[in-house]
C-alpha atoms as a PDB file:
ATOM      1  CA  UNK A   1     -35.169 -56.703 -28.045  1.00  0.00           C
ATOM      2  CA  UNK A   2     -37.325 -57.121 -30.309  1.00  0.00           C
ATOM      3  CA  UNK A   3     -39.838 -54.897 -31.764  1.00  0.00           C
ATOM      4  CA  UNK A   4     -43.278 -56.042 -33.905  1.00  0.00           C
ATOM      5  CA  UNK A   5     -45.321 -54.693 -36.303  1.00  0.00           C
ATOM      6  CA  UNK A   6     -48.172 -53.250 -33.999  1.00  0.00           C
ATOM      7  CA  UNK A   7     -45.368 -51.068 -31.919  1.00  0.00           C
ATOM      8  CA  UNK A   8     -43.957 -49.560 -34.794  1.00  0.00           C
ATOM      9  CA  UNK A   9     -47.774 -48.686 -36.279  1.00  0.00           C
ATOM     10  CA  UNK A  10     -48.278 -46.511 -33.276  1.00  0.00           C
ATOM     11  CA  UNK A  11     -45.329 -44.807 -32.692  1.00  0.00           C
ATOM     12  CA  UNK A  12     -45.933 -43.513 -36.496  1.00  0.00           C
ATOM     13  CA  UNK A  13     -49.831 -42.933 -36.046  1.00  0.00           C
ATOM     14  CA  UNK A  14     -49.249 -40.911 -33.378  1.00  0.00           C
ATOM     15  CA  UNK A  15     -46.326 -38.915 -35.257  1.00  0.00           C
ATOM     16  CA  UNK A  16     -48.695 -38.429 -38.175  1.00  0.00           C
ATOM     17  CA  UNK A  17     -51.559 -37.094 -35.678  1.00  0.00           C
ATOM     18  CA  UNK A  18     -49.059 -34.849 -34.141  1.00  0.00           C
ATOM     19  CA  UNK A  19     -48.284 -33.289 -37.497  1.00  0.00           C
ATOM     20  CA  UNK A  20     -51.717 -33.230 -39.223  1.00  0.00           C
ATOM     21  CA  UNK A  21     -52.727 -30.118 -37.454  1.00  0.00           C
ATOM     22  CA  UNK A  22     -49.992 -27.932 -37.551  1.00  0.00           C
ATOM     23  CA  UNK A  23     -50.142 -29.095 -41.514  1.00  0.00           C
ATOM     24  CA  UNK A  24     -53.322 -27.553 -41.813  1.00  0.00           C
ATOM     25  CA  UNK A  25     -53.295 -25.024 -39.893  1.00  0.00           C
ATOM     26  CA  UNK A  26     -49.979 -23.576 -41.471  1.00  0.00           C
ATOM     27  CA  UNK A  27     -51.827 -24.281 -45.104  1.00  0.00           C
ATOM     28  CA  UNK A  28     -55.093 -22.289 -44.085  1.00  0.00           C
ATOM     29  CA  UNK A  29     -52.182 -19.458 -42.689  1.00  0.00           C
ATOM     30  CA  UNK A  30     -53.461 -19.562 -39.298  1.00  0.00           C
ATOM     31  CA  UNK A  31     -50.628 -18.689 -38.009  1.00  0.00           C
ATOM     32  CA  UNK A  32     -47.327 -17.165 -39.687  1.00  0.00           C
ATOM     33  CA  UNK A  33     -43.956 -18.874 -40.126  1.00  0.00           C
ATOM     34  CA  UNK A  34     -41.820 -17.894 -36.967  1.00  0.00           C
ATOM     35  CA  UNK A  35     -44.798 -19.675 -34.661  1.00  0.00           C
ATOM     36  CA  UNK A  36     -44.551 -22.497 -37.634  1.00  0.00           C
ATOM     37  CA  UNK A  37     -41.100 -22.659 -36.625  1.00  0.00           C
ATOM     38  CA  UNK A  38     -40.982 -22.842 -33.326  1.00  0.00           C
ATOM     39  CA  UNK A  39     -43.390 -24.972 -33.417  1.00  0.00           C
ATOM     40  CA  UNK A  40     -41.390 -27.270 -35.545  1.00  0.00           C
ATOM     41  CA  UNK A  41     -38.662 -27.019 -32.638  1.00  0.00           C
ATOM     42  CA  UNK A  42     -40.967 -28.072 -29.978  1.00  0.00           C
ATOM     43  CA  UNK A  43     -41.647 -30.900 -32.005  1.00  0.00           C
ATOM     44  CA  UNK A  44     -38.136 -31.752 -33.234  1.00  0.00           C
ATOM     45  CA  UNK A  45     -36.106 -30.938 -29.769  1.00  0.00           C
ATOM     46  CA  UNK A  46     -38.868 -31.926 -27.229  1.00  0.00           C
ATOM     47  CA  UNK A  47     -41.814 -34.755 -28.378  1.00  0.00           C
ATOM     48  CA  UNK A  48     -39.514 -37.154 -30.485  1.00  0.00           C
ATOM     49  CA  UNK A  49     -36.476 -37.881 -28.253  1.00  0.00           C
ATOM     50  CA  UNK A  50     -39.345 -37.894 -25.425  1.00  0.00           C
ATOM     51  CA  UNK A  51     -41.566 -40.550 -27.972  1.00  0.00           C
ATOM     52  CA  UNK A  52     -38.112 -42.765 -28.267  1.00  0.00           C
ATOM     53  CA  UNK A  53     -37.454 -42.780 -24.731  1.00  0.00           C
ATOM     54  CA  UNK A  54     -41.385 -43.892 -23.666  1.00  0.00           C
ATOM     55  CA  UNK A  55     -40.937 -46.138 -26.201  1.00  0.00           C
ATOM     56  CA  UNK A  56     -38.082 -47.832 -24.548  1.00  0.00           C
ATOM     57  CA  UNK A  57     -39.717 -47.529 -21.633  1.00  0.00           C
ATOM     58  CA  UNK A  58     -42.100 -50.445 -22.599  1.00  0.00           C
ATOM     59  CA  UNK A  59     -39.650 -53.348 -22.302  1.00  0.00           C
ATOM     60  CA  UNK A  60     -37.789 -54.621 -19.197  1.00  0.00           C
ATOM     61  CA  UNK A  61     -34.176 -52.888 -18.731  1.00  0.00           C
ATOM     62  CA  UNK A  62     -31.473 -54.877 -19.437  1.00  0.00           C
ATOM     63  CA  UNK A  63     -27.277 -53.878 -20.563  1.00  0.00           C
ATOM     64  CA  UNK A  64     -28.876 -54.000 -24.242  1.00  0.00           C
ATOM     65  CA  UNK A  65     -31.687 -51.414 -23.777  1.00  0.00           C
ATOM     66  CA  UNK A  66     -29.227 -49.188 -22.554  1.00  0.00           C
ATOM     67  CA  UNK A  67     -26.820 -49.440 -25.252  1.00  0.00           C
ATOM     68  CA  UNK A  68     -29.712 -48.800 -27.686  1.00  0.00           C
ATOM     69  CA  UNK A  69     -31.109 -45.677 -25.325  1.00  0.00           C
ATOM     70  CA  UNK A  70     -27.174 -44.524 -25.991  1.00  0.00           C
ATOM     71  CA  UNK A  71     -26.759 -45.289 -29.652  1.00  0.00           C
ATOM     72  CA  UNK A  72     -30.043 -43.263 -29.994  1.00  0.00           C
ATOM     73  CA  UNK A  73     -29.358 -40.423 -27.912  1.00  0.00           C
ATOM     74  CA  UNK A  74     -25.889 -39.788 -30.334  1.00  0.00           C
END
């Protein structure tokens, strides 16, 4: 499998709009630190592995996508 440029671009565009806001609106102490945190969880536990798995979602399966899906789920 091979992955370009243009795929890896957007899987880190949309990280970096994902964590824009709650940047800001921690800085401008809109909200305190144990929402901060748990918002940070959500984040962490719930949108990345699901951003990785959509990801490989985009390519055909084959034995080798599904070793990679394993290697990245350990």
């Amino acid at each position: 499998m091979q992955v370009d440029f243009l795929t890896v671009l957007v899987a880190v565009v949309s990280l970096i709009i994902i964590a824009i806001p709650g940047f800001i609106v921690v800085k401008t102490k809109l909200i305190d630190g144990k929402v901060s945190a748990a918002f940070s969880a959500l984040v962490l536990y719930v949108c990345a592995p699901a951003q990785v798995y959509m990801g490989f979602q985009k390519e055909k399966y084959s034995s080798e996508i599904g070793l990679n899906m394993l290697i990245v789920a350990a």
